[in-house]
Protein backbone atom coordinates (compact mmCIF):
# COMPACT_ATOMS: atom_id res chain seq x y z
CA UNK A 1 23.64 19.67 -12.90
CA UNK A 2 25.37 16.90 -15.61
CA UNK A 3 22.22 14.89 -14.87
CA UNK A 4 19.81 17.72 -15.43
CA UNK A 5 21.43 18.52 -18.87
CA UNK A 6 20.96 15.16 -19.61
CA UNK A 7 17.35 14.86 -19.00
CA UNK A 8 15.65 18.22 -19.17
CA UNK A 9 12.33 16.45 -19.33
CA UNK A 10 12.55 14.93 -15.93
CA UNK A 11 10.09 16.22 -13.29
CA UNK A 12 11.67 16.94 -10.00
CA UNK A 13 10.29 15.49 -6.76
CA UNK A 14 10.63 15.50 -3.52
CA UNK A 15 9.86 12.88 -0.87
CA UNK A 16 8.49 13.26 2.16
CA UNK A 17 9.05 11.28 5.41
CA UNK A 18 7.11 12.23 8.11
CA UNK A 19 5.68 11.40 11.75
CA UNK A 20 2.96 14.31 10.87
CA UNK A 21 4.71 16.69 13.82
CA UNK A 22 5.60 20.46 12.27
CA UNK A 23 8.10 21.58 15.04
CA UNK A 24 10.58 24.10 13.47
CA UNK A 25 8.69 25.05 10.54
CA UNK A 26 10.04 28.88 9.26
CA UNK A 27 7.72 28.83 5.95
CA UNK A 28 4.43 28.77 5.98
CA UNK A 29 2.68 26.04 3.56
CA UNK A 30 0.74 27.89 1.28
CA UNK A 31 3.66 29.80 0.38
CA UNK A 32 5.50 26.55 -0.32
CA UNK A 33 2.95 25.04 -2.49
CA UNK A 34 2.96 28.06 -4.64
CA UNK A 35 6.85 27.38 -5.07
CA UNK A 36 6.44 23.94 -5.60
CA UNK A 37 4.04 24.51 -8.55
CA UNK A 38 5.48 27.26 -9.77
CA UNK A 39 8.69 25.05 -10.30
CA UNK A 40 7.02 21.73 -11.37
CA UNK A 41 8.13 20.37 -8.67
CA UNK A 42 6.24 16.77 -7.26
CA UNK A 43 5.74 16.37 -3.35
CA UNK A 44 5.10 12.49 -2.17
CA UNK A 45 4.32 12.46 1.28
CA UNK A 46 4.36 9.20 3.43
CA UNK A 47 2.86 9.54 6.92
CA UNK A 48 4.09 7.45 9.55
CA UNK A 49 1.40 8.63 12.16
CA UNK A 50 -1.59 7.29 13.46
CA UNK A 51 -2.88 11.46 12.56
CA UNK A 52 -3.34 12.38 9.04
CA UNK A 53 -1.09 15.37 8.26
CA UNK A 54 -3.73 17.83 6.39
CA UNK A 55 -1.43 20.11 5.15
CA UNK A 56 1.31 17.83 4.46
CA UNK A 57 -1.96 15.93 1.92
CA UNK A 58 -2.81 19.34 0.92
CA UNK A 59 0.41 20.23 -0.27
CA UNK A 60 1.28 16.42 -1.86
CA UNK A 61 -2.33 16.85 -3.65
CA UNK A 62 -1.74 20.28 -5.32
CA UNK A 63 1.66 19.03 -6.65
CA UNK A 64 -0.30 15.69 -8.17
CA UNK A 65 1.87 13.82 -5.37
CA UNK A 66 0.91 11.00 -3.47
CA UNK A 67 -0.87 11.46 0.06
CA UNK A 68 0.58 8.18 1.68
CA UNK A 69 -0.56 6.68 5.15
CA UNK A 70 1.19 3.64 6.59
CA UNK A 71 1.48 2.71 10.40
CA UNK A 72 5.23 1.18 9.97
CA UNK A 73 8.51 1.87 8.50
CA UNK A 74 7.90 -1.55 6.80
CA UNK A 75 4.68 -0.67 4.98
CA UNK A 76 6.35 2.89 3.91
CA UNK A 77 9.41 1.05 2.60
CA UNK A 78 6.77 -1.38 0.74
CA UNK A 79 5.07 1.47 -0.32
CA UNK A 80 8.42 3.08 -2.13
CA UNK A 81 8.87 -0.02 -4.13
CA UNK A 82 5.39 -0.05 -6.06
CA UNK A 83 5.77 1.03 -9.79
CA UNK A 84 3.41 4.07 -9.63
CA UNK A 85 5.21 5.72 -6.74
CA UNK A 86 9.07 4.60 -8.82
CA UNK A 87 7.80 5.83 -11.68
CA UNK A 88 6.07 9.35 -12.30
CA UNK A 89 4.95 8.22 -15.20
CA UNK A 90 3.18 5.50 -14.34
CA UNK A 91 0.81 7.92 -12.47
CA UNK A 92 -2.67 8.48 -13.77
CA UNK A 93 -3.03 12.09 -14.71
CA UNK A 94 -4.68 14.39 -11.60
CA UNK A 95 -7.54 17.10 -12.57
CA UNK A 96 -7.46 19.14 -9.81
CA UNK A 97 -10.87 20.75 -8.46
CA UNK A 98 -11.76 24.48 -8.77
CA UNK A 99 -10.62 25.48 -6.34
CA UNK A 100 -7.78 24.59 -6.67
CA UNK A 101 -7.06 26.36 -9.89
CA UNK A 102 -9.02 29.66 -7.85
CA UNK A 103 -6.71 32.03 -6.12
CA UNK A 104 -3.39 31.65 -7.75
CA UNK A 105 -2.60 34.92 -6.22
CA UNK A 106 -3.68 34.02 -2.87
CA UNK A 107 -2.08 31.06 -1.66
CA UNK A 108 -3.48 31.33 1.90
CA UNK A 109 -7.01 30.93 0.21
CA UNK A 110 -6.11 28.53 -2.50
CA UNK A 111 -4.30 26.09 0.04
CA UNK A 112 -7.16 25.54 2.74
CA UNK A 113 -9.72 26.01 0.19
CA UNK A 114 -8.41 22.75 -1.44
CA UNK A 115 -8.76 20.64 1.61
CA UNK A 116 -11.69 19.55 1.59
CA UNK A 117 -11.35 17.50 -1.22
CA UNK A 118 -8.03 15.55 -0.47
CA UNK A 119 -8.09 11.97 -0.27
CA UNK A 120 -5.21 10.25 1.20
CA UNK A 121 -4.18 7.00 -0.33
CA UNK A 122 -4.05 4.01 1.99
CA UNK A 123 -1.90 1.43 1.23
CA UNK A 124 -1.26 -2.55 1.95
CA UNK A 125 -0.82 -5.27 -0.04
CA UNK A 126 -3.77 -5.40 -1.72
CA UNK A 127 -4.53 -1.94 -1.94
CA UNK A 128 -2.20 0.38 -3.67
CA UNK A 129 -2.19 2.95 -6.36
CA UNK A 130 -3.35 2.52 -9.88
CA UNK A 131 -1.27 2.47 -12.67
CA UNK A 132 -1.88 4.92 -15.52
CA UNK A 133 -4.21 2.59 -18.45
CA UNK A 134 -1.92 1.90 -21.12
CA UNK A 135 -3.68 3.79 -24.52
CA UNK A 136 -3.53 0.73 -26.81
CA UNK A 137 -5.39 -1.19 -23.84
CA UNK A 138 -8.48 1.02 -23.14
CA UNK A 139 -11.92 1.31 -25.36
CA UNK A 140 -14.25 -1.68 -26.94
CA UNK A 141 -12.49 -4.24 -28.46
CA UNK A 142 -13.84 -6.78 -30.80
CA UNK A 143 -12.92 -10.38 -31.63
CA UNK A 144 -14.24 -11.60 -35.42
């Protein structure tokens, strides 16, 4: 709570680890995305299957979380360490689609109506996420 009081700007997050296997879930995962956004709350997910995980991206995309694949515990640890998935901050801002701003009151249809446009980000070495453009580094400039 000390830290909290601290910094009551901070965005909560959670991260996911996951072989993409739901075997004791009790909630269902619309209902949990509506909690997560209704508290601000950021889901990363990081896949460790050779199976994408739909509603595990579905429910990392709504919160503007990462949708991470990676085939090894090495890669995901790799993964952890880049400065956009450290940093919130460092995130490019995420305009969600229509639908997923439709249907706030049903969260069945808001959830698996969002789907479709998920994207999951693959990562390696030499592909990884961008980095939000610094403002005094974007637009024309001019040499005289």
């Amino acid at each position: 709570m000390e830290y909290a009081q601290k910094f009551p700007n901070a965005k909560k997050r959670i991260l996911c680890l996951s072989d993409g296997e739901d075997t004791k879930s009790r909630q269902r995962v619309h209902d949990i995305s509506i909690k997560l956004m209704q508290h601000n709350i950021l889901f990363d997910s990081f896949c460790l299957a050779e199976e994408d995980d739909e509603d595990l991206q579905t429910l990392s995309y709504l919160t503007d979380g990462y949708k991470l694949q990676s085939s090894t515990m090495e890669q995901a640890t790799a993964i952890c360490e880049l400065e956009p998935v450290l940093y919130q901050v460092e995130r490019p801002e995420l305009v969600l689609p229509k639908a997923a701003l439709c249907h706030i009151n049903h969260p069945w249809n808001r959830f698996y109506g969002t789907k479709r446009y998920i994207d999951v980000n693959y990562v390696s070495k030499d592909v990884f996420p961008k980095r939000k453009e610094h403002p005094g580094l974007s637009g024309i400039v001019c040499r005289t």
